[in-house]
Protein backbone atom coordinates (compact mmCIF):
# COMPACT_ATOMS: atom_id res chain seq x y z
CA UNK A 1 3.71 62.94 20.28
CA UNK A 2 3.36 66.09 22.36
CA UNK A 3 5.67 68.90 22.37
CA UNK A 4 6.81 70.82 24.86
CA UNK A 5 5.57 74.61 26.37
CA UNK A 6 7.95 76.98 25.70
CA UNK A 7 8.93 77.57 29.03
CA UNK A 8 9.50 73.73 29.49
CA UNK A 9 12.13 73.85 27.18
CA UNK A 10 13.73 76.81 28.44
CA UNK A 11 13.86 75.32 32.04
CA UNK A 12 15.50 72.02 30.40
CA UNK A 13 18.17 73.94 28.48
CA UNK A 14 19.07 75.69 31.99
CA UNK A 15 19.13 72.37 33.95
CA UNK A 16 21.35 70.94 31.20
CA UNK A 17 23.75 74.04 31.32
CA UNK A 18 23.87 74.25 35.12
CA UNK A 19 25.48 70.18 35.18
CA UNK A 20 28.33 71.67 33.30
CA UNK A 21 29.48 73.18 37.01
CA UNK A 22 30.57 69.76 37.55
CA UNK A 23 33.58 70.08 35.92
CA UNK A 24 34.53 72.91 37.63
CA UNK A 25 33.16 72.59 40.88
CA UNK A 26 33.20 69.64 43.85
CA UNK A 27 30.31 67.34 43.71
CA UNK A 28 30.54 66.63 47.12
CA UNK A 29 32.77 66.88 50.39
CA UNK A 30 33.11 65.20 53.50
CA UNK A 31 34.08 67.00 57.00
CA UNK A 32 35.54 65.92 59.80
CA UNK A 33 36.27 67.72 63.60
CA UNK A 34 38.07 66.05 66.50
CA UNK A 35 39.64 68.04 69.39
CA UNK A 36 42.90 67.52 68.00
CA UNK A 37 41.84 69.20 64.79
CA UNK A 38 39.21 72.07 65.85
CA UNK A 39 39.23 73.79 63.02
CA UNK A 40 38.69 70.21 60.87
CA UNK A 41 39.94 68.30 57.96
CA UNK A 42 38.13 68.57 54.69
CA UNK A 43 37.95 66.46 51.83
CA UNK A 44 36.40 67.28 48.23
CA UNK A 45 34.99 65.14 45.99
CA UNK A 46 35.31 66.15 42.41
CA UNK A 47 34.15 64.70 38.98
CA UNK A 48 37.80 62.97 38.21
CA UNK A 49 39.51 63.79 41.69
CA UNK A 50 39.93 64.18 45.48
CA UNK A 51 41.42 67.70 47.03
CA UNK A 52 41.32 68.92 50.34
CA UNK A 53 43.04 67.37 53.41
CA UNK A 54 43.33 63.85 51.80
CA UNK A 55 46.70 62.61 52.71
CA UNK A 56 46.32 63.78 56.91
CA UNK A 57 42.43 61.74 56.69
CA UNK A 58 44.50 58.88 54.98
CA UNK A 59 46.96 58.44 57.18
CA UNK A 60 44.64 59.13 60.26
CA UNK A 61 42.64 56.23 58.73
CA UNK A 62 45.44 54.21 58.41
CA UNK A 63 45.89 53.80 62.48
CA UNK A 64 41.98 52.20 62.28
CA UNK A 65 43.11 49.39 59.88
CA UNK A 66 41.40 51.64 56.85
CA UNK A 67 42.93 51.46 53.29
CA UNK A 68 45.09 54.74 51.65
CA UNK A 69 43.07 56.69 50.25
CA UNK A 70 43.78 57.24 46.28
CA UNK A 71 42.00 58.89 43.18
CA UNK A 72 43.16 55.25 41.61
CA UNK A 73 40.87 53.52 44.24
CA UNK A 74 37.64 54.94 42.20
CA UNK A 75 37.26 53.51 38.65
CA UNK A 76 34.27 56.12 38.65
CA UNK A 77 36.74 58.78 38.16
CA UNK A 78 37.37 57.37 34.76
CA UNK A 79 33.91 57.65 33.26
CA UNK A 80 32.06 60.39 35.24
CA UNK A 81 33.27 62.75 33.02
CA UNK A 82 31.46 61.30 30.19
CA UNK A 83 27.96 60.25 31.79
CA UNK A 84 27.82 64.07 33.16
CA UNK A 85 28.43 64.72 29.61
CA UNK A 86 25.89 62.23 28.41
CA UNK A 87 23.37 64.18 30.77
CA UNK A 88 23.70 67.63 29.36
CA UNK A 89 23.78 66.31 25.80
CA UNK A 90 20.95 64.49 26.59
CA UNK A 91 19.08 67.50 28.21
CA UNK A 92 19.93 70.10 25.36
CA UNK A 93 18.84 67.32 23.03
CA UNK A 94 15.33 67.46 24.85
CA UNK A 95 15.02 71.40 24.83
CA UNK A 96 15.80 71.03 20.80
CA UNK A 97 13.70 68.23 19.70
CA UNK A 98 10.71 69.01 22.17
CA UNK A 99 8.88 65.90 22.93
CA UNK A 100 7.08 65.15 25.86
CA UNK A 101 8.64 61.87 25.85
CA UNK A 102 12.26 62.80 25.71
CA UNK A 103 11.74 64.89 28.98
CA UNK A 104 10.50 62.01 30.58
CA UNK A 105 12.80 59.97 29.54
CA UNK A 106 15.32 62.45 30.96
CA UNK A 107 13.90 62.67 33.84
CA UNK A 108 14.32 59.04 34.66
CA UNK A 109 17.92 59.30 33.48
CA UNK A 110 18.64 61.86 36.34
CA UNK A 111 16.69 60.59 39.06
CA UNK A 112 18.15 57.35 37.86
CA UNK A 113 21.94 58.48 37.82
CA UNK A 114 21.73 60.22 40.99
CA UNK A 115 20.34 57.20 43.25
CA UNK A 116 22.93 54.97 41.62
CA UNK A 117 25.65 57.92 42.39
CA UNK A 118 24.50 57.68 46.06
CA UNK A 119 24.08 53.57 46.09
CA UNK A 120 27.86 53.29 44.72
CA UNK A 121 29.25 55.61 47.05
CA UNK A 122 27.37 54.02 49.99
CA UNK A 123 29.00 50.46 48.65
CA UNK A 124 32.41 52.51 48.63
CA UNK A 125 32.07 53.58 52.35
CA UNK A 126 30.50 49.94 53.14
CA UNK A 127 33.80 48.48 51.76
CA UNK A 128 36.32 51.57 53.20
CA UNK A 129 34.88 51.63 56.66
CA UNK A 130 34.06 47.66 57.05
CA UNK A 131 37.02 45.77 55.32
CA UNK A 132 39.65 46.75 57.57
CA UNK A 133 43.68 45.79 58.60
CA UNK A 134 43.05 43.53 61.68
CA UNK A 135 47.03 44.19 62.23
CA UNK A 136 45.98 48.25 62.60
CA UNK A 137 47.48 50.31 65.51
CA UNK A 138 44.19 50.95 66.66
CA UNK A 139 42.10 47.59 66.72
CA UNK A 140 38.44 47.88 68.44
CA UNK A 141 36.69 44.82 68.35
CA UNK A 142 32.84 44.92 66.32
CA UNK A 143 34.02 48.45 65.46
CA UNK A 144 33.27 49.67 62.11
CA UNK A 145 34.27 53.33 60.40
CA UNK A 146 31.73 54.14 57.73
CA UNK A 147 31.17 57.33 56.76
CA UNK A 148 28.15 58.50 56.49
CA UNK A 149 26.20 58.77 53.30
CA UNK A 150 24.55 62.44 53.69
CA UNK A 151 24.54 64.02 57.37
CA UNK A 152 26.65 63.29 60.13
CA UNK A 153 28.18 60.52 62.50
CA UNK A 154 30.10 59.91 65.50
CA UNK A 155 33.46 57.77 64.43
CA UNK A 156 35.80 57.30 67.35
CA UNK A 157 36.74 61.01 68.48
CA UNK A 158 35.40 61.95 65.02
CA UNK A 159 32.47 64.05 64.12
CA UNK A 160 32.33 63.46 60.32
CA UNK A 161 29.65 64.98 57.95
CA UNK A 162 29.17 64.30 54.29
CA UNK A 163 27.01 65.78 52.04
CA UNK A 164 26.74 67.76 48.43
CA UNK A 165 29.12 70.54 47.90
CA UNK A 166 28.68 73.36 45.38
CA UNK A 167 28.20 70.76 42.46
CA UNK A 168 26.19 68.11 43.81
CA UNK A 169 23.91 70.96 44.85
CA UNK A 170 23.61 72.65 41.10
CA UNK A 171 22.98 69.09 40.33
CA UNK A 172 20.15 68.84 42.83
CA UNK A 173 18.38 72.10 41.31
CA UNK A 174 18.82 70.54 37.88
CA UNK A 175 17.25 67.31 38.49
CA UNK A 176 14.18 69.40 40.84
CA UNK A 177 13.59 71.75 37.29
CA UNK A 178 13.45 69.04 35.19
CA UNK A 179 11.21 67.17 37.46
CA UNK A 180 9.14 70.48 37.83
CA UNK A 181 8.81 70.97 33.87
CA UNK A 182 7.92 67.39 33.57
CA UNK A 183 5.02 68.15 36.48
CA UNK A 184 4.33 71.39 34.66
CA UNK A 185 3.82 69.84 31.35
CA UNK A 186 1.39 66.75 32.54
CA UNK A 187 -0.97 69.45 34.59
CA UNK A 188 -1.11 71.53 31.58
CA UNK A 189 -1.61 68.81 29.62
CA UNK A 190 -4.75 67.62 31.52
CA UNK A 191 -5.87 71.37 31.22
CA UNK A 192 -6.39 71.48 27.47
């Protein structure tokens, strides 16, 4: 099996170490404006929690028919934690044992996490903004409240945006340097 340049295992280790800002940092956050709240509400997504202006978005949701929302209402929260940790193990594990195959094999496990990250919190917004109290204050027929899943979108008097905060975007440079030293080692394979 081949091994890995030097340099590809360097760029691995650093990817690795950079997902540790996860447990530190929010993965992701999720804005909202209305003229009633000009300077905005703000709500952080971390690894194991929610911060920011939760409980005024909860109960502002709760007028639409939209459920509380709760750091118990995200299983997630319970095992994050240790797939994050999976990933860096796995990446230092890479940079040490220096196969070819192991950094592909990583790479697939990050591309892989991250589109299943971004397909279960799509189903989470599905369910939020869809499954809602038809005995709400506020009752629109055919009206739906989903957030959006990266960008932003008009909700009632809302302007809400969602998209990677500090950590989701450390996580984004990790998986493009892996992906790099994975496209770095095949051309320099097919040079020798």
């Amino acid at each position: 099996m081949k091994t890995l340049k030097p340099v590809s295992r360097w760029v691995v280790a650093v990817a690795s170490l950079l997902m540790v800002s996860a447990y530190f940092v929010p993965l992701w956050q999720i804005l909202m404006w209305a003229p009633q709240y000009p300077e905005g509400l703000e709500m952080d997504i971390w690894i194991n929690n929610i911060t920011g202006d939760v409980k005024v978005i909860s109960a502002l949701n709760h007028y639409i028919g939209m459920k509380h929302i709760e750091v118990e209402m995200f299983p997630e929260f319970g095992y994050m934690i240790y797939i994050v940790g999976f990933l860096i193990g796995f990446g230092l594990l890479t940079a040490l044992v220096n196969r070819r195959g192991m950094l592909l094999s990583f790479c697939i496990l990050l591309i892989g996490t991250g589109i299943a990250a971004l397909v279960d919190f799509w189903l989470w917004g599905y369910d939020y903004g869809h499954n809602l109290d038809p005995t709400a204050a506020i009752n629109i027929p055919g009206m739906t409240y989903q957030p959006p899943l990266i960008g932003t979108k008009q909700l009632l008097n809302f302007t809400a945006f969602s998209g990677p905060d500090i950590g989701g975007w450390l996580f984004m440079v990790s998986g493009v340097l892996v992906v790099g030293a994975m496209i770095f080692e095949i051309y320099k394979g097919r040079k020798v």
